[in-house]
N, C-alpha and C. Protein backbone atom coordinates (compact mmCIF):
# COMPACT_ATOMS: atom_id res chain seq x y z
N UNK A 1 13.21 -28.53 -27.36
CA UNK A 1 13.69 -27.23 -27.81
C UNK A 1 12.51 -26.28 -28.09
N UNK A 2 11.43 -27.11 -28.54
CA UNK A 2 10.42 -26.06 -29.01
C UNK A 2 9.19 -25.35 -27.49
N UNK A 3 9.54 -26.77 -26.47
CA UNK A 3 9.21 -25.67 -25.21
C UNK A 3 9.71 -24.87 -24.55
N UNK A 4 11.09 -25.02 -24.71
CA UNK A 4 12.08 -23.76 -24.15
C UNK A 4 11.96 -22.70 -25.03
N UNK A 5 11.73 -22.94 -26.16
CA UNK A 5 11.21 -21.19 -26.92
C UNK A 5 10.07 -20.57 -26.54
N UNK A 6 9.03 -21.64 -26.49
CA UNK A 6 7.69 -20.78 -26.26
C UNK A 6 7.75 -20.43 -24.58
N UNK A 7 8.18 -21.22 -23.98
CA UNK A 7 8.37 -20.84 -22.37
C UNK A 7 9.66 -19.78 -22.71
N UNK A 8 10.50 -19.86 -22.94
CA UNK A 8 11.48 -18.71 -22.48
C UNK A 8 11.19 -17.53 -22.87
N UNK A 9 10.22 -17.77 -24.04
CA UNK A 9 9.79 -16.17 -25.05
C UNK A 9 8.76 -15.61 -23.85
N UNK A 10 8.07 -16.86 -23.68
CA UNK A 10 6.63 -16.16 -22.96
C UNK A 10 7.54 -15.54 -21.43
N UNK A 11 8.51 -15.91 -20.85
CA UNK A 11 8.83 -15.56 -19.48
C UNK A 11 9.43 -14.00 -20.15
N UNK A 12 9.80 -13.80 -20.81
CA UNK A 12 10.07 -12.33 -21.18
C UNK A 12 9.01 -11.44 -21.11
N UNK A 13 7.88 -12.06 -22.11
CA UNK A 13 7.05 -10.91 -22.25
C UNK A 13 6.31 -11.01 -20.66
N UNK A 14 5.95 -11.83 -19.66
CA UNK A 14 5.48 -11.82 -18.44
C UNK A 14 6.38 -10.84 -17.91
N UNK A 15 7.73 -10.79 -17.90
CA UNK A 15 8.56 -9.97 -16.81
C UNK A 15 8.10 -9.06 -17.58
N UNK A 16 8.54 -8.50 -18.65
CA UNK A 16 8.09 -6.84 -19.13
C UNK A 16 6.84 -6.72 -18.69
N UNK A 17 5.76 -7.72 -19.14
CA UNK A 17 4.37 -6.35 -19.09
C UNK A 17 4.07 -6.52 -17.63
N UNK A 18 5.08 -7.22 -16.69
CA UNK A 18 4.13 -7.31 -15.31
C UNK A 18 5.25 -5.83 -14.42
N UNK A 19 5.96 -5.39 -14.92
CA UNK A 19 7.24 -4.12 -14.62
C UNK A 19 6.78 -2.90 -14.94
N UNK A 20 6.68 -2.00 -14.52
CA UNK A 20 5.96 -0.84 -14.87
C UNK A 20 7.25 -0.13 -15.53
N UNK A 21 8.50 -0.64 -14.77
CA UNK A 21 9.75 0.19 -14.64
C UNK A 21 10.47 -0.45 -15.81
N UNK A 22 9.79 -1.46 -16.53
CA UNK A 22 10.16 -1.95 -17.94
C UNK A 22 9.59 -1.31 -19.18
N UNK A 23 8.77 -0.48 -18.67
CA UNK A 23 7.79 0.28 -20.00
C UNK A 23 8.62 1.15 -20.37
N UNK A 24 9.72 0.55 -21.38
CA UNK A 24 10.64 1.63 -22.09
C UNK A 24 10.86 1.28 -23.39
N UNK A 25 10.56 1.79 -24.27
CA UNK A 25 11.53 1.04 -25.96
C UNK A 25 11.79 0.18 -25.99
N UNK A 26 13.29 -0.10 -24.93
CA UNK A 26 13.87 -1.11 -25.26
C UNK A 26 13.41 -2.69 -25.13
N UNK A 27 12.67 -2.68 -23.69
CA UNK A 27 11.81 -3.72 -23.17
C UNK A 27 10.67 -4.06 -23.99
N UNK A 28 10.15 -2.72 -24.73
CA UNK A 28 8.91 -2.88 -25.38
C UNK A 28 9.16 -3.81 -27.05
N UNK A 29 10.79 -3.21 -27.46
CA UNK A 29 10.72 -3.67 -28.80
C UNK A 29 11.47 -5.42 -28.43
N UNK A 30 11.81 -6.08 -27.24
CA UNK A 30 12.58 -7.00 -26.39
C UNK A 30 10.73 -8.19 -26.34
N UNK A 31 9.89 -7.30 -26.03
CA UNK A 31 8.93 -8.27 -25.59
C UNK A 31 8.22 -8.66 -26.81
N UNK A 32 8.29 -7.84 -27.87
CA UNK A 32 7.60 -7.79 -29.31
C UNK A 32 8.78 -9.23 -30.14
N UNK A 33 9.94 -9.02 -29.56
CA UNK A 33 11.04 -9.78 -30.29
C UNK A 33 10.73 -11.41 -30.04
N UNK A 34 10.31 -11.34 -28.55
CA UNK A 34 10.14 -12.75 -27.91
C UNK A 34 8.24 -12.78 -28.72
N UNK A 35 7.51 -12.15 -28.68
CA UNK A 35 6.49 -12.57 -29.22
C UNK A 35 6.42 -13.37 -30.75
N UNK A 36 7.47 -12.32 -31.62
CA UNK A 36 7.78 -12.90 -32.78
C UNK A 36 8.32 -14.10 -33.41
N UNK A 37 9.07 -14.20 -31.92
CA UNK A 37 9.98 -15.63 -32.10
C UNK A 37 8.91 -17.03 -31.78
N UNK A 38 8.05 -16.27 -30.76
CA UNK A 38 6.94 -17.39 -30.60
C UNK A 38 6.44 -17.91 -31.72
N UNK A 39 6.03 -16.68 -32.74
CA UNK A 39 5.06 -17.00 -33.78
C UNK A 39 5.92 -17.89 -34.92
N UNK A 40 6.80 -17.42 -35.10
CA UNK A 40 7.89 -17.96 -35.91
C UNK A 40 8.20 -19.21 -35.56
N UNK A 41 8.52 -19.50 -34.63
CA UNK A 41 9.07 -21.31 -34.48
C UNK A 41 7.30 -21.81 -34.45
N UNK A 42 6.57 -21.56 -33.86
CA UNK A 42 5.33 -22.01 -34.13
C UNK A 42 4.78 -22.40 -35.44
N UNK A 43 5.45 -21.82 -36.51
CA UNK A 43 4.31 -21.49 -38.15
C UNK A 43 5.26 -23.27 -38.70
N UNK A 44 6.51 -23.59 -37.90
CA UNK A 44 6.92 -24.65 -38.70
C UNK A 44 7.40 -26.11 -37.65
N UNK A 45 7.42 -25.94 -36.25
CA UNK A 45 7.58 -27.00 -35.96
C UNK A 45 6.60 -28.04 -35.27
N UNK A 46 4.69 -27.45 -34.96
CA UNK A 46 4.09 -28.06 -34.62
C UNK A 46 3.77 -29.55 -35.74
N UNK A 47 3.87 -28.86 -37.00
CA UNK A 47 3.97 -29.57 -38.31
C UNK A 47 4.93 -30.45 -38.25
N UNK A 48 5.95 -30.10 -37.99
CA UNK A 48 7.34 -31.41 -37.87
C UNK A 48 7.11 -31.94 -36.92
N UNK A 49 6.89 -31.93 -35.81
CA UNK A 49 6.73 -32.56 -34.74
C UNK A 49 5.51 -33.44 -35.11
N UNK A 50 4.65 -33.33 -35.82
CA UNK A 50 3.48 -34.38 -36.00
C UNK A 50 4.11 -35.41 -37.01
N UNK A 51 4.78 -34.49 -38.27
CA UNK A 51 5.42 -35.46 -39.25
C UNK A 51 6.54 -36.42 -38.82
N UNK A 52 7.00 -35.94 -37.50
CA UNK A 52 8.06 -37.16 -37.20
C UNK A 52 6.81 -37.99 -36.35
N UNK A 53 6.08 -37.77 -36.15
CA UNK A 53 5.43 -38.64 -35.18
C UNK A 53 4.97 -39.26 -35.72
N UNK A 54 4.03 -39.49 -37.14
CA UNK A 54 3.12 -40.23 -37.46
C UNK A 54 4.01 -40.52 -39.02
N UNK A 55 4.78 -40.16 -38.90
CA UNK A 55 6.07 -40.55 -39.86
C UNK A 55 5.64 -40.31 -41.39
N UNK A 56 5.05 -39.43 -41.61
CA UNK A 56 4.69 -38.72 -42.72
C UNK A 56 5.13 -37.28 -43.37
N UNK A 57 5.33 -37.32 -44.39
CA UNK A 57 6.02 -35.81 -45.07
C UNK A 57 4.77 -35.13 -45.84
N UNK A 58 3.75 -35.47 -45.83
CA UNK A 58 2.51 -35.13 -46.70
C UNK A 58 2.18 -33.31 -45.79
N UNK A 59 2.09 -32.53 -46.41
CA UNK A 59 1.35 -31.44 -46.61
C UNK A 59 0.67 -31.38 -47.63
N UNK A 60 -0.61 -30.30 -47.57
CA UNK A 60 -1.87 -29.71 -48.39
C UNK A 60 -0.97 -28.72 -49.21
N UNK A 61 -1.20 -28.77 -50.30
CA UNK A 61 -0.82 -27.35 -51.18
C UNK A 61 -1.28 -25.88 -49.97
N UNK A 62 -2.44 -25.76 -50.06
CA UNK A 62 -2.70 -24.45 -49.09
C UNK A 62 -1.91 -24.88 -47.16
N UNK A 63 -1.83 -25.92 -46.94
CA UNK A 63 -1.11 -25.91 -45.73
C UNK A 63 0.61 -25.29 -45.83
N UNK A 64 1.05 -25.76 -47.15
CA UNK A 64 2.25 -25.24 -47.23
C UNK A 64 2.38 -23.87 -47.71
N UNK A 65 1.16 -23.41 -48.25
CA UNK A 65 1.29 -21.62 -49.04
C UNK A 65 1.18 -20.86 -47.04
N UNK A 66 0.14 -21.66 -46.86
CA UNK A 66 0.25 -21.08 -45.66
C UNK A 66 1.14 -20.74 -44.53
N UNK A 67 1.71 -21.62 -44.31
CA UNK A 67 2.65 -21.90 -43.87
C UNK A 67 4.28 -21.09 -44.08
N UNK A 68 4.60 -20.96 -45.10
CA UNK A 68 5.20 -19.98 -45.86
C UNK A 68 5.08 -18.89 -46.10
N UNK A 69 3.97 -18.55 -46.30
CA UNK A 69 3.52 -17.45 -45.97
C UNK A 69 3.73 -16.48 -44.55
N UNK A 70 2.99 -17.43 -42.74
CA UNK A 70 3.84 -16.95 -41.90
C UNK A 70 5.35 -16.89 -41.74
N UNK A 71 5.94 -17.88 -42.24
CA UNK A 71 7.16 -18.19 -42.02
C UNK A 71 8.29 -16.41 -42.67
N UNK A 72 7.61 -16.13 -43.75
CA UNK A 72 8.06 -14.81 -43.91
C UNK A 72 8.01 -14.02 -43.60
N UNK A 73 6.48 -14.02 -43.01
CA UNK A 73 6.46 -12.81 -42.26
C UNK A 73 6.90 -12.36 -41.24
N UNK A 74 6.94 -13.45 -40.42
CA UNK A 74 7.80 -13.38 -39.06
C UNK A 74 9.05 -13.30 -39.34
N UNK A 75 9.82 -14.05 -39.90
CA UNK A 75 11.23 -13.91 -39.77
C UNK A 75 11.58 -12.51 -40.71
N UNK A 76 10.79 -11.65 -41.65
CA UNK A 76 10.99 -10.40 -41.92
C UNK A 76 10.77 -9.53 -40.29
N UNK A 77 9.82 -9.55 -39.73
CA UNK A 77 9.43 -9.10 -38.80
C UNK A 77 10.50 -8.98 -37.54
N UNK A 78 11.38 -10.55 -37.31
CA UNK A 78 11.90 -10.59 -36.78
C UNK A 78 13.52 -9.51 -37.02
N UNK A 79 14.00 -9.74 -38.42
CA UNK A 79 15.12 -9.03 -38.78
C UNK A 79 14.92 -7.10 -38.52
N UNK A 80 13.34 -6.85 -38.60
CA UNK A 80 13.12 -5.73 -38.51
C UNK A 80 13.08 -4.95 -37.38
N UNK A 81 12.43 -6.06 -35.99
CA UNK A 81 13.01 -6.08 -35.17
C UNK A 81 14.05 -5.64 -34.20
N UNK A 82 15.13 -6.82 -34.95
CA UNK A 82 16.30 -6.34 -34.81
C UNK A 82 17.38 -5.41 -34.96
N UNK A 83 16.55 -4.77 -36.38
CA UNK A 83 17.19 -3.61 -36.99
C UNK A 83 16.88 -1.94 -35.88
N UNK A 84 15.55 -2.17 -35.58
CA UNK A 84 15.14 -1.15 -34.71
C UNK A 84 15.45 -1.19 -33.04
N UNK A 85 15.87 -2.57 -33.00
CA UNK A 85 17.10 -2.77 -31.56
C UNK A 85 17.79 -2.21 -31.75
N UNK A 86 18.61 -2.21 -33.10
CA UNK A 86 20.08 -2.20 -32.63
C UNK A 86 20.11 -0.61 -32.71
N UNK A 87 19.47 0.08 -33.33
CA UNK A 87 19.04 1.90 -33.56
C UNK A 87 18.91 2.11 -32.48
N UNK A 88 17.45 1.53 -31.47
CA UNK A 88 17.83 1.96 -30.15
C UNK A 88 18.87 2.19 -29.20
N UNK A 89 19.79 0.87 -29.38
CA UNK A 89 20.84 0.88 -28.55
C UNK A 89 21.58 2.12 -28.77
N UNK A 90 21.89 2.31 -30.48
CA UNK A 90 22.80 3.02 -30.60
C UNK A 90 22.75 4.70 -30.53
N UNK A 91 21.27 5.05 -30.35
CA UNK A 91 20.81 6.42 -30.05
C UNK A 91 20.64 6.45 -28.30
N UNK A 92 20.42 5.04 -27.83
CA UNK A 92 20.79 5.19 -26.31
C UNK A 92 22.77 5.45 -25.62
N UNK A 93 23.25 4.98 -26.52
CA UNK A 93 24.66 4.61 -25.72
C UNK A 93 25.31 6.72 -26.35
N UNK A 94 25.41 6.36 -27.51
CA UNK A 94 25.55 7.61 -28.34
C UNK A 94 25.14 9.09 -27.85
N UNK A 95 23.36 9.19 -27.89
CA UNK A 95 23.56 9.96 -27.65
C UNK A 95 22.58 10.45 -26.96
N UNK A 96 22.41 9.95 -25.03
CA UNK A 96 21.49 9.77 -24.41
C UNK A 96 20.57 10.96 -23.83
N UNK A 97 21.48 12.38 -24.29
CA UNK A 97 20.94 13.23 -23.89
C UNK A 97 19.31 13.65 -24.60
N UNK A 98 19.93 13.44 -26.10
CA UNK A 98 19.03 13.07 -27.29
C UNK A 98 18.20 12.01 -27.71
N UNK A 99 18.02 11.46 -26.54
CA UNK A 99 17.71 9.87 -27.23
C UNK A 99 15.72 9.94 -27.51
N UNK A 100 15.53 10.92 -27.23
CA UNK A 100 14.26 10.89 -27.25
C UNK A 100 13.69 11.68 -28.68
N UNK A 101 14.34 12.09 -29.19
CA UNK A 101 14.17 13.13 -30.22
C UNK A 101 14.65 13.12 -30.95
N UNK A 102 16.08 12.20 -30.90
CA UNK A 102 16.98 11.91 -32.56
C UNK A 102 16.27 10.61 -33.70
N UNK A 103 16.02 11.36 -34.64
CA UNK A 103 15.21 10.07 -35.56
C UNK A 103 16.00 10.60 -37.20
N UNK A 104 17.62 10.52 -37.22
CA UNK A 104 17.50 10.30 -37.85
C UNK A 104 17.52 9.62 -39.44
N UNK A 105 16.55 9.82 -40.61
CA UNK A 105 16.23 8.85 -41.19
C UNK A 105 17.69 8.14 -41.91
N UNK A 106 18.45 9.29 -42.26
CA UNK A 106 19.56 8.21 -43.49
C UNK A 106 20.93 7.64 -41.79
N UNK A 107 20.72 8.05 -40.83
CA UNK A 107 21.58 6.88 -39.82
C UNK A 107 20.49 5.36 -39.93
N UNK A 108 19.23 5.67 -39.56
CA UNK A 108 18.12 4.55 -39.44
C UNK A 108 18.81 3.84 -40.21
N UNK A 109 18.49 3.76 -41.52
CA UNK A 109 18.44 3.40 -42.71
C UNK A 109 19.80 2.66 -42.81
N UNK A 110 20.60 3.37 -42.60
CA UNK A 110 22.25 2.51 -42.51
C UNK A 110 22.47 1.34 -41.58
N UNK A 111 21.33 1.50 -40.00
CA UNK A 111 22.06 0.92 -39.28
C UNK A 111 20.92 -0.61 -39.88
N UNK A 112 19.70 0.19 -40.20
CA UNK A 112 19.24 -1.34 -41.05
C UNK A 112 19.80 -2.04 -42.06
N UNK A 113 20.45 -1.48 -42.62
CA UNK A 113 21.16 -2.10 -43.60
C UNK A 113 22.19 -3.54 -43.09
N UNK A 114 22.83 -2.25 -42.21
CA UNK A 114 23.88 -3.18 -41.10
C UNK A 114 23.10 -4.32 -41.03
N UNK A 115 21.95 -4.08 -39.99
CA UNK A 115 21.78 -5.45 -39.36
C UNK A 115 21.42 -6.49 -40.51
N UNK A 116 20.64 -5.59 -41.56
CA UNK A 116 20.14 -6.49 -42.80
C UNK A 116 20.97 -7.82 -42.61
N UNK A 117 22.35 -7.01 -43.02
CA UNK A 117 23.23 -8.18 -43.53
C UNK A 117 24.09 -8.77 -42.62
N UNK A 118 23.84 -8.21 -41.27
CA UNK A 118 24.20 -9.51 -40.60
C UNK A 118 23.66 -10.35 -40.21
N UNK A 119 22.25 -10.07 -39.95
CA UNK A 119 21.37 -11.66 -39.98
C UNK A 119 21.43 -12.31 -41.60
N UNK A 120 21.27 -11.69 -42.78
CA UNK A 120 21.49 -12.41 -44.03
C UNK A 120 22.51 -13.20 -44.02
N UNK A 121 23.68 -13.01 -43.00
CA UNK A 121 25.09 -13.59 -42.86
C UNK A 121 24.89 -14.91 -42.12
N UNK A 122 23.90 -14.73 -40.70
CA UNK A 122 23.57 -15.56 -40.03
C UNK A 122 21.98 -16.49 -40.11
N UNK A 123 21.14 -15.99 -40.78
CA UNK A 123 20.35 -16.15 -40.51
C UNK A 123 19.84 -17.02 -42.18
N UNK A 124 19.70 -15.95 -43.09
CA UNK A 124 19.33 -16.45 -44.65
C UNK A 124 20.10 -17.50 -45.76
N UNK A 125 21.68 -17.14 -44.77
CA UNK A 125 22.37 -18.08 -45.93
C UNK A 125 22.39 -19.54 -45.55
N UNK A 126 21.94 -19.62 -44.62
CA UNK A 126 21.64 -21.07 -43.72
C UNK A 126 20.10 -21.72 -44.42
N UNK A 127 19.03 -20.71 -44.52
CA UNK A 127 18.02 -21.18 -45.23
C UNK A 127 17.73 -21.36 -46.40
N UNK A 128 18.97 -20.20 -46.99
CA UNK A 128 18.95 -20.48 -48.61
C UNK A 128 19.83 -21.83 -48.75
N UNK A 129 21.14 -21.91 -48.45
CA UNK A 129 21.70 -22.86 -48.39
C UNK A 129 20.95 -24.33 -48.07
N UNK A 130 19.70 -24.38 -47.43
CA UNK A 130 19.40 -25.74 -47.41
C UNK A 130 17.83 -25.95 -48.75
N UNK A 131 17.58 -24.84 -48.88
CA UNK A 131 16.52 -24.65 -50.05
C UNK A 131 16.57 -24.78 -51.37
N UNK A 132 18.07 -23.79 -51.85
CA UNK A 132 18.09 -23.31 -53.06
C UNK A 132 19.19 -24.30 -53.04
N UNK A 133 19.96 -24.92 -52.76
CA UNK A 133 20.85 -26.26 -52.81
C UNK A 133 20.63 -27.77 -53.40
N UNK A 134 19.06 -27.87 -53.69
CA UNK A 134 18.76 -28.77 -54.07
C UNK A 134 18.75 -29.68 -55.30
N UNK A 135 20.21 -29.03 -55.79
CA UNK A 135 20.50 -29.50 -57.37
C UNK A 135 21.65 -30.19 -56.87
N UNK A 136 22.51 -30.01 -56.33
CA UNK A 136 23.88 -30.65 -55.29
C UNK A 136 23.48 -31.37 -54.41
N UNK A 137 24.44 -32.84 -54.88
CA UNK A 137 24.18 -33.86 -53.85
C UNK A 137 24.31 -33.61 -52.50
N UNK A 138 23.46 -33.63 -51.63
CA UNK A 138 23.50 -33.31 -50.40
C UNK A 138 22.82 -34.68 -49.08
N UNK A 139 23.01 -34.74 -47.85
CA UNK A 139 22.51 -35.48 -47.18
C UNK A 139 20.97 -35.06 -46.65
N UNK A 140 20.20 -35.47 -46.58
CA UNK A 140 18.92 -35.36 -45.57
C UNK A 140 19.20 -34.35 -44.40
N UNK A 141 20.65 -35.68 -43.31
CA UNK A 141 20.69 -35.38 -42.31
C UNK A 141 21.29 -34.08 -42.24
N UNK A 142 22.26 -33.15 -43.24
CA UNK A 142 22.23 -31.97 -43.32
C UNK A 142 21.81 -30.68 -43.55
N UNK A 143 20.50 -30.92 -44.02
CA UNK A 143 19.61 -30.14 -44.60
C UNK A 143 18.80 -30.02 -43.02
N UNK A 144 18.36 -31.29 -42.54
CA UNK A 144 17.64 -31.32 -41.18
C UNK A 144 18.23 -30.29 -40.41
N UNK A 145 19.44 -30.57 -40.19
CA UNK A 145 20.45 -29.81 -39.16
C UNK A 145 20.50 -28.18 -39.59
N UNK A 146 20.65 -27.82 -40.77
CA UNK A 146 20.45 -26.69 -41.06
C UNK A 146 19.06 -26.10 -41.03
N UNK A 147 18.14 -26.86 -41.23
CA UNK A 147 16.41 -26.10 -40.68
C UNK A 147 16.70 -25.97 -39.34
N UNK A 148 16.38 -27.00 -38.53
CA UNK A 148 16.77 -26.56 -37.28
C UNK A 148 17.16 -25.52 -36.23
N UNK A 149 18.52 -25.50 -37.26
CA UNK A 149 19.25 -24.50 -36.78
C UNK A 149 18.79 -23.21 -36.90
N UNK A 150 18.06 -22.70 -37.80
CA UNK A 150 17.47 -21.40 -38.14
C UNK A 150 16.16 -21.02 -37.58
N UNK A 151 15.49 -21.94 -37.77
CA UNK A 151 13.86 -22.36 -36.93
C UNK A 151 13.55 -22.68 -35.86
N UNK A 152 14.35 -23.05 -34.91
CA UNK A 152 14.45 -23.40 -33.80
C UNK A 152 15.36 -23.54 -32.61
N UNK A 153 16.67 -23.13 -33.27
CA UNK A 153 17.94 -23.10 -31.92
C UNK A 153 17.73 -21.16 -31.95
N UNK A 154 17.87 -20.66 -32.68
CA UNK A 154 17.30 -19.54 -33.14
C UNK A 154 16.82 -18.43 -32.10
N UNK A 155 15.02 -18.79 -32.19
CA UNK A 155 14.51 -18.36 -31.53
C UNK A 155 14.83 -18.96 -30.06
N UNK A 156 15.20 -19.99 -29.64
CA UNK A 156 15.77 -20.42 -28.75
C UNK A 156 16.21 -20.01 -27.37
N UNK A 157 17.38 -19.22 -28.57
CA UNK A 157 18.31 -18.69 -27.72
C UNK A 157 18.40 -17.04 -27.40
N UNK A 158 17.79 -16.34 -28.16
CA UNK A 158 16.70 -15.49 -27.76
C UNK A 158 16.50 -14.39 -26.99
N UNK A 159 16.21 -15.59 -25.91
CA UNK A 159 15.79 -14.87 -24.96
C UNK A 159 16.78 -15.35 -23.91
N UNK A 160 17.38 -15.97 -23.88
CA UNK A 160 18.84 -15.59 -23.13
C UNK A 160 20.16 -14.56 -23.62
N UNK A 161 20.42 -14.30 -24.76
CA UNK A 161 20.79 -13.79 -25.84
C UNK A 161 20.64 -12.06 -25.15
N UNK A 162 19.11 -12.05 -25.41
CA UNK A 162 18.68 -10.21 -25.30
C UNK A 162 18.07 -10.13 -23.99
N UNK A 163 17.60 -11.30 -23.34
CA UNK A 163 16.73 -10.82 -22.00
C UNK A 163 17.24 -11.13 -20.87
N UNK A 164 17.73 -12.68 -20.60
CA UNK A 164 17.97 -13.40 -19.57
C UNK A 164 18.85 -13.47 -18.66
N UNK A 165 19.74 -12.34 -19.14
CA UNK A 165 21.05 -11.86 -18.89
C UNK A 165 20.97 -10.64 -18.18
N UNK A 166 20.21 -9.93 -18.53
CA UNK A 166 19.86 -8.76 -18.15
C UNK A 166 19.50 -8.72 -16.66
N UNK A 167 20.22 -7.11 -16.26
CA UNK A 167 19.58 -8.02 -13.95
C UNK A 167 17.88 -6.90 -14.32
N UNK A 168 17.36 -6.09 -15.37
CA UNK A 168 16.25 -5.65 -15.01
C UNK A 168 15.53 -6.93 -15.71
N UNK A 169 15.64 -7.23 -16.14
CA UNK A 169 14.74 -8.61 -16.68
C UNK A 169 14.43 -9.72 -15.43
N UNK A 170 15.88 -10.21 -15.11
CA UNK A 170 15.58 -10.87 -14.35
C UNK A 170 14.81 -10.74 -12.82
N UNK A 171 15.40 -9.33 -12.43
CA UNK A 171 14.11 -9.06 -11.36
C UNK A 171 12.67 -8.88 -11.50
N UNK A 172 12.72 -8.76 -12.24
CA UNK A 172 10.85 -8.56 -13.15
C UNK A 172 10.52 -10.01 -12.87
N UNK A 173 11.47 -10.55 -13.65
CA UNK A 173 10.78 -12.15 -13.44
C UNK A 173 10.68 -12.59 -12.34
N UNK A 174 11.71 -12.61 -11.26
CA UNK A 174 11.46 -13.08 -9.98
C UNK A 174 10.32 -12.27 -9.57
N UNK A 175 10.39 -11.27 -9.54
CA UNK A 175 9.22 -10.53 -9.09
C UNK A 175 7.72 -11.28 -9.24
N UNK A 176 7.16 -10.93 -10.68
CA UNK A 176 6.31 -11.61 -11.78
C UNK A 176 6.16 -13.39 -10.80
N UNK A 177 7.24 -14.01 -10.85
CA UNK A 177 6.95 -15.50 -10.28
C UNK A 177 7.22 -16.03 -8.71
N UNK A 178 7.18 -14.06 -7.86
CA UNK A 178 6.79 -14.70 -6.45
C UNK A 178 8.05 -14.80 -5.46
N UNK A 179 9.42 -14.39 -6.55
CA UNK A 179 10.75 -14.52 -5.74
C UNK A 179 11.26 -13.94 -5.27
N UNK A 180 11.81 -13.63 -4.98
CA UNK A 180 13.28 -12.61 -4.06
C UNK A 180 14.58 -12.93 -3.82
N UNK A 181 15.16 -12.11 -4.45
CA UNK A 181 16.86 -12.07 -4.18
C UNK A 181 17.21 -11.37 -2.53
N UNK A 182 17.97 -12.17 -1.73
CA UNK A 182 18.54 -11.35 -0.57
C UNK A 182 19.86 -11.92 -0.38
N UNK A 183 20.80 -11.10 -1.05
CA UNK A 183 22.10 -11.31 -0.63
C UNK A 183 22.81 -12.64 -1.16
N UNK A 184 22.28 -12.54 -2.84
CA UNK A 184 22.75 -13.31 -3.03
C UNK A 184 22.03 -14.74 -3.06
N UNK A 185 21.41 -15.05 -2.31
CA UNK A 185 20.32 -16.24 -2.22
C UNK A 185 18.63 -16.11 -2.83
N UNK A 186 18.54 -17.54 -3.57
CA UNK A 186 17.16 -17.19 -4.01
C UNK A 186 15.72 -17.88 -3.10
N UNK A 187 15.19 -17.21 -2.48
CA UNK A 187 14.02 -17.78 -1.89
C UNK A 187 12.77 -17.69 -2.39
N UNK A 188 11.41 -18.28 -2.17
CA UNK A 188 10.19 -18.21 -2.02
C UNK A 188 9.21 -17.16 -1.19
N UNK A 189 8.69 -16.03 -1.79
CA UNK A 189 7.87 -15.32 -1.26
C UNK A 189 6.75 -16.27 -0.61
């Protein structure tokens, strides 16, 4: 799971910056999203992945400040992100004549709010819930399943989610890795 994030994030930002015809907002704040997600599943599962390996739970006091430390920042980064996606979209669909010149602050501000709380819906009550829970008998194996889920299916999915779907994405990428669509069939340049 954790190479399909860093590969699926990184095939985003390759199709954008290798597209000239991708140098727009949306692609730009799309390739920043997949960068973030890189950094983010990075700050916590190279660490798990060693601790299941050598079957140890031991962290350094400063490995874990540290650690925590990115872990906030990115996933603030990430929600912020998202908040300035979803503004784009909605000054693109809305009001495209304007879309270059409407900024403004108390819509911003609302539609962050919005997103605030729908990743807080999806995103925080899953991490608080396995953090701040720790007075209630709970299982291991559910707490596991709930990191996981936030840290790593997450960023994951991503980039199928906002990019992979997309047909300007995906021609970038074929492009970017040498391919060509004709009629439907995929060949080798």
């Amino acid at each position: 799971m954790y190479l399909i994030t860093v590969f699926g994030n990184l095939l985003i930002i390759l199709a954008i910056s290798s597209d000239s015809h991708l140098h727009t907002p949306m692609y730009f704040f799309l390739a920043n999203l997949s960068f973030v997600d890189i950094c983010f599943t990075s700050t916590t599962v190279p660490k798990m992945l060693l601790n299941i390996q050598t079957q140890s739970k031991v962290i350094t006091y400063a490995g874990c400040i540290t650690q925590m430390y990115f872990f906030i920042i990115f996933s603030g980064l990430d929600i912020y992100l998202l908040a300035v996606m979803a503004y784009d979209r909605f000054v693109a669909i809305c009001h495209p004549l304007h879309y270059m010149v409407i900024m403004n602050p108390r819509l911003c501000g609302l539609l962050v709010l919005v997103s605030w709380i729908i990743i807080v819906s999806l995103f925080y009550c899953t991490a608080l819930g396995v953090y701040l829970s720790s007075a209630a008998p709970q299982s291991s194996y559910t707490s596991a399943v709930a990191s996981v889920m936030y840290t790593v299916v997450t960023p994951m999915l991503n980039p199928f989610i906002y990019s992979l779907r997309n047909r300007n994405i995906k021609r970038a990428l074929m492009n970017s890795l040498g391919w060509k669509l004709s009629k439907g069939q995929l060949s080798y340049c």
